[in-house]
N, C-alpha and C. Protein backbone atom coordinates (compact mmCIF):
# COMPACT_ATOMS: atom_id res chain seq x y z
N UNK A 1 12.96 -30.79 -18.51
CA UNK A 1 13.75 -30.24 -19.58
C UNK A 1 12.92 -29.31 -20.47
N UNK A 2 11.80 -29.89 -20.89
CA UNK A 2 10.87 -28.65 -21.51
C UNK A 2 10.36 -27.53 -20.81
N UNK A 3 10.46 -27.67 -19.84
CA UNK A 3 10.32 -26.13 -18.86
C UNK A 3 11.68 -24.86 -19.08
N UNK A 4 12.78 -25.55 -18.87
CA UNK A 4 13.54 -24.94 -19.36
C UNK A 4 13.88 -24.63 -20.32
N UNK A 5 13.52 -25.44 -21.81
CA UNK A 5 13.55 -24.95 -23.17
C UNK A 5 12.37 -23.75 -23.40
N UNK A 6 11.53 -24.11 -22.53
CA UNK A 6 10.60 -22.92 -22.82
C UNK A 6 10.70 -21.43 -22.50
N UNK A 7 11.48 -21.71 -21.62
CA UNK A 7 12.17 -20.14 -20.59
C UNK A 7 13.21 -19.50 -21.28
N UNK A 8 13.90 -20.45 -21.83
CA UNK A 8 15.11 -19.99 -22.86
C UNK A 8 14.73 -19.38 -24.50
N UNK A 9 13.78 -20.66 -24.99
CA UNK A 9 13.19 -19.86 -26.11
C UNK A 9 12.44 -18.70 -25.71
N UNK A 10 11.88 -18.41 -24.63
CA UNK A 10 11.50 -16.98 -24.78
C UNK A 10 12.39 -16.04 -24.59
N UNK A 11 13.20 -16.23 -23.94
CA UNK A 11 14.24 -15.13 -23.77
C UNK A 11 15.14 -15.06 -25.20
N UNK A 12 15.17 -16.52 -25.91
CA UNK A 12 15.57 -16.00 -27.28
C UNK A 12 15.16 -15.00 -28.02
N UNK A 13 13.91 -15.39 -28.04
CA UNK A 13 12.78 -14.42 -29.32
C UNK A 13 12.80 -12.77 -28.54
N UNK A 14 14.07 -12.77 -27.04
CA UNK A 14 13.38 -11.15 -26.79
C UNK A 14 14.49 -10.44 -27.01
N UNK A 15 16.10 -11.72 -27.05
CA UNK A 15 17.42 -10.92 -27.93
C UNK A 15 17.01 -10.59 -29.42
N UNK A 16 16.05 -11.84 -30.18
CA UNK A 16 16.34 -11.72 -31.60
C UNK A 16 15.06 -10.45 -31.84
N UNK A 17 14.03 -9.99 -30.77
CA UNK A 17 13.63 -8.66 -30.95
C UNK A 17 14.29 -7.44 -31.34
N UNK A 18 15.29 -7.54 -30.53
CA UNK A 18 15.70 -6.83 -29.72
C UNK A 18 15.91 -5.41 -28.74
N UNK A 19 15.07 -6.05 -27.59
CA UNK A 19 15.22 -5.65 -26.33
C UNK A 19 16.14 -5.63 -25.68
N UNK A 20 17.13 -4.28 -25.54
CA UNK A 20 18.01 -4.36 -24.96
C UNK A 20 18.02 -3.64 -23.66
N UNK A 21 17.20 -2.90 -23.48
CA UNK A 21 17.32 -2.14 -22.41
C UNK A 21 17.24 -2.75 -21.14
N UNK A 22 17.94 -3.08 -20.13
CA UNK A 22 17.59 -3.64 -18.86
C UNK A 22 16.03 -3.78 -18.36
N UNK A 23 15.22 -2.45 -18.46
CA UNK A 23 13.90 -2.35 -18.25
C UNK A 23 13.23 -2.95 -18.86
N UNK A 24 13.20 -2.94 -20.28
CA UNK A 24 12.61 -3.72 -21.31
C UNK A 24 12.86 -5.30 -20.72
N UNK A 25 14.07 -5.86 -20.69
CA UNK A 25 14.22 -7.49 -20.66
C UNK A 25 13.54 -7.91 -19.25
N UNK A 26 14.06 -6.80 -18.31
CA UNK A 26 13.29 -7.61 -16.57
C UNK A 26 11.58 -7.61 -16.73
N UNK A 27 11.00 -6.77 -17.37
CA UNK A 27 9.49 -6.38 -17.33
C UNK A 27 8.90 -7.60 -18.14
N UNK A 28 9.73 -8.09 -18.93
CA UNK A 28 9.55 -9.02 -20.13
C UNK A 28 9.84 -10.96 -19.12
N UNK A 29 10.66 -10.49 -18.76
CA UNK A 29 11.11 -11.79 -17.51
C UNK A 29 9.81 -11.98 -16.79
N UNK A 30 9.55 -10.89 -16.08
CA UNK A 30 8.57 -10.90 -14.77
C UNK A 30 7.11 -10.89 -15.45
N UNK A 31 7.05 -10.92 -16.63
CA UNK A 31 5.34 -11.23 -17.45
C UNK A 31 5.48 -12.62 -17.80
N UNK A 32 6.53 -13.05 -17.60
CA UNK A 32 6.89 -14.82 -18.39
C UNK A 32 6.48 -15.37 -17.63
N UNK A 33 7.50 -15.23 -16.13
CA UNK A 33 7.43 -16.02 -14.81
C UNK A 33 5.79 -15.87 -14.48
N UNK A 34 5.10 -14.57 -14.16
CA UNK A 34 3.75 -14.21 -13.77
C UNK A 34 2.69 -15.70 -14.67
N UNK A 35 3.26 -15.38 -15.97
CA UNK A 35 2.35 -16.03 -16.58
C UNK A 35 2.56 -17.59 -16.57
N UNK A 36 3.41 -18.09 -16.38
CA UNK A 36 3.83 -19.24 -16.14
C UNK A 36 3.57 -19.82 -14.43
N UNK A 37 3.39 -18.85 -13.98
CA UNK A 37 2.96 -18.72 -12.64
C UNK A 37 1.24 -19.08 -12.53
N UNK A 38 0.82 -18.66 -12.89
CA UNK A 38 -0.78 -18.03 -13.21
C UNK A 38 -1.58 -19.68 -14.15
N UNK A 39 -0.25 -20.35 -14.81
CA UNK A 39 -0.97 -21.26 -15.93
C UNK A 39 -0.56 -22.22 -14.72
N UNK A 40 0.03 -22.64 -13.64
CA UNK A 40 0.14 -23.27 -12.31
C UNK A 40 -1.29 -23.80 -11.31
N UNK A 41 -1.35 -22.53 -11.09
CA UNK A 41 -2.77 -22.09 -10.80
C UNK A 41 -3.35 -22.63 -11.00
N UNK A 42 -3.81 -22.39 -12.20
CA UNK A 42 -4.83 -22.88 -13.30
C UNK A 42 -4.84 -24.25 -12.98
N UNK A 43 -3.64 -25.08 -13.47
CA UNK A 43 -3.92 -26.64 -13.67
C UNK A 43 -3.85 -27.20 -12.33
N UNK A 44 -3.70 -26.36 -11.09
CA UNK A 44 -3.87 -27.40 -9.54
C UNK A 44 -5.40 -27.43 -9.42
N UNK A 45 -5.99 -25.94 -9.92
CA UNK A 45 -7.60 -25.84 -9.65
C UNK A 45 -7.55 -24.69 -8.05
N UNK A 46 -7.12 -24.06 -8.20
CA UNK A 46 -7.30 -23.67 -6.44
C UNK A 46 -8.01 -22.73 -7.11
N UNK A 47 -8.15 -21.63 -7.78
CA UNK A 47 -9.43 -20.95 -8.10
C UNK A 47 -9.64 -21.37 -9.32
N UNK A 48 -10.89 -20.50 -9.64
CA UNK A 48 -11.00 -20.12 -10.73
C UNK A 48 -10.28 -18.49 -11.75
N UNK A 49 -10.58 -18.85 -12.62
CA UNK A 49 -9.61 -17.63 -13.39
C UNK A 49 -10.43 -16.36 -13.09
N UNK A 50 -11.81 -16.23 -12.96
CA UNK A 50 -12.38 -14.54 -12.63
C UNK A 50 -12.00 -14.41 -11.14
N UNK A 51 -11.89 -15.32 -10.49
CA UNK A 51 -11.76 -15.16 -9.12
C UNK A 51 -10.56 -14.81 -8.67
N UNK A 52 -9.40 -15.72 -9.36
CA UNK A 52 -8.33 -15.05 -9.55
C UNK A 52 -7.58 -13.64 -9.92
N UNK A 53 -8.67 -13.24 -11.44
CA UNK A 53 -8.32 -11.72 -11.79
C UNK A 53 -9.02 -10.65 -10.94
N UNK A 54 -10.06 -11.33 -10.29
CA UNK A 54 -10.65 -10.22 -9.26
C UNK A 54 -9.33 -9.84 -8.33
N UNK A 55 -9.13 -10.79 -7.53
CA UNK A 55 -8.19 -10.73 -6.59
C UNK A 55 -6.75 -10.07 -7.12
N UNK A 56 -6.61 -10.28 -8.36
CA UNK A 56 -4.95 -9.48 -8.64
C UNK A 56 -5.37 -8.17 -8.61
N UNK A 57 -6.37 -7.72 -9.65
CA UNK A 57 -6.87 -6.45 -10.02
C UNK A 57 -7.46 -5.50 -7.78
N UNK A 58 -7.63 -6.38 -7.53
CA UNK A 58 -7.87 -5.70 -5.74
C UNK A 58 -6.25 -5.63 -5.34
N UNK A 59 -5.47 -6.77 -5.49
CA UNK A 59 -4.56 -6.52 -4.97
C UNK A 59 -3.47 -5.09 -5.74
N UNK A 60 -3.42 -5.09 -7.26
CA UNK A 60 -2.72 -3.92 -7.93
C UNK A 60 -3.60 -2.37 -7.70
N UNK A 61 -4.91 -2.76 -6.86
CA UNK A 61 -5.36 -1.48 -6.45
C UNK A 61 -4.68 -0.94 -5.28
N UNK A 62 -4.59 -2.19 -4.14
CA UNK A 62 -3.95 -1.79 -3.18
C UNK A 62 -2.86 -1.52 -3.01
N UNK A 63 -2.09 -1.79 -3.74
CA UNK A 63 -0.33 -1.44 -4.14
C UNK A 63 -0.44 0.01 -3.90
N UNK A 64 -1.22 0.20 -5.35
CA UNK A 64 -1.64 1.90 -5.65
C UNK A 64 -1.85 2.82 -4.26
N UNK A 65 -2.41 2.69 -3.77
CA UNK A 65 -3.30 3.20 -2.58
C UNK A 65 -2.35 3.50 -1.37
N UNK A 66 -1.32 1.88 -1.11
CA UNK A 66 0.19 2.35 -0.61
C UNK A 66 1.09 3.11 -0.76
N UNK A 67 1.42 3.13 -1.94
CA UNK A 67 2.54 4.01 -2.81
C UNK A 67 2.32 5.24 -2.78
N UNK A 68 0.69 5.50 -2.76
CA UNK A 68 0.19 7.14 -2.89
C UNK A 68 0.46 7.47 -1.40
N UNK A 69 -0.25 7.05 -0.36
CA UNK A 69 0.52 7.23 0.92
C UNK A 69 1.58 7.21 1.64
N UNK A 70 2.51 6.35 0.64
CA UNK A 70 3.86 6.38 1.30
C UNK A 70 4.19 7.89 0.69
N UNK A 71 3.67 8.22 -0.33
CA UNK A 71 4.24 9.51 -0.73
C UNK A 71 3.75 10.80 -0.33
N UNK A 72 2.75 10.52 0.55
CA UNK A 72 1.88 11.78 1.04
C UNK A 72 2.78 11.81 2.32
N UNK A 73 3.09 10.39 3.11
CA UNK A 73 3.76 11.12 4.22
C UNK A 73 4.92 11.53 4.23
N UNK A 74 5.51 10.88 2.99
CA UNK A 74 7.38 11.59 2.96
C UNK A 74 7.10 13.22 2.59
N UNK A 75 5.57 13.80 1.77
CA UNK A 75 5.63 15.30 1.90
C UNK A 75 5.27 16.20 3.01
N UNK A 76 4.57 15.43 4.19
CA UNK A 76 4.12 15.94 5.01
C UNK A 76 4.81 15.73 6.30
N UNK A 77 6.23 15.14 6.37
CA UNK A 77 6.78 14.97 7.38
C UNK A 77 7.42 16.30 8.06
N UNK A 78 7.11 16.69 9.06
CA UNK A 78 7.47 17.66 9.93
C UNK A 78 8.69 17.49 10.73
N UNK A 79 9.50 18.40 11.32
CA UNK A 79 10.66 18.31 12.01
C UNK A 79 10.17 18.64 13.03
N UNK A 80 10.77 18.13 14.38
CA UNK A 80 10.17 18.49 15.53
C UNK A 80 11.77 19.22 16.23
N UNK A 81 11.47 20.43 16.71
CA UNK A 81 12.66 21.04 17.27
C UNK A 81 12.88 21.29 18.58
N UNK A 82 13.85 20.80 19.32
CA UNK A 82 13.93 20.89 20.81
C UNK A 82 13.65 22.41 21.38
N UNK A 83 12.94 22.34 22.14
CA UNK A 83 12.47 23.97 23.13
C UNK A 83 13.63 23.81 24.27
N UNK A 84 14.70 25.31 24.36
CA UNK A 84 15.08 25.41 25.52
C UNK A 84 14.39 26.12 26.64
């Protein structure tokens, strides 16, 4: 039950902000869950916390690194045209 009072009071304090914009409330959701996610972690022991931020900070590099390539090949895609 206190898990869920806790999820709710935060989403209280982000109407009585107020954040209304769709973007604003999901970005605000997905830093709650992350972090509530992350304090999980923490109390099983499977890493440690630098070892952990190493690994997010490698992994939000590699995101980067995708995204830039997915966008290099959607500019460089060529049409190939049948020869009669």
């Amino acid at each position: 039950m206190t898990k869920s009072k806790f999820v709710i009071d935060k989403l209280a304090r982000l109407f009585e902000q107020g954040l209304i914009s769709y973007k604003d409330l999901s970005s605000e959701i997905f830093n709650i869950l992350r972090s509530k996610r992350d304090e999980i972690v923490f109390k099983m022991k499977l890493t440690s916390k630098e070892e952990t931020d190493i690994l997010t900070k490698r992994i939000e590099k590699l995101e980067k690194i995708i995204k830039n390539f997915e966008k290099k090949n959607i500019k460089n895609k060529t049409i190939k045209v049948k020869k009669s």
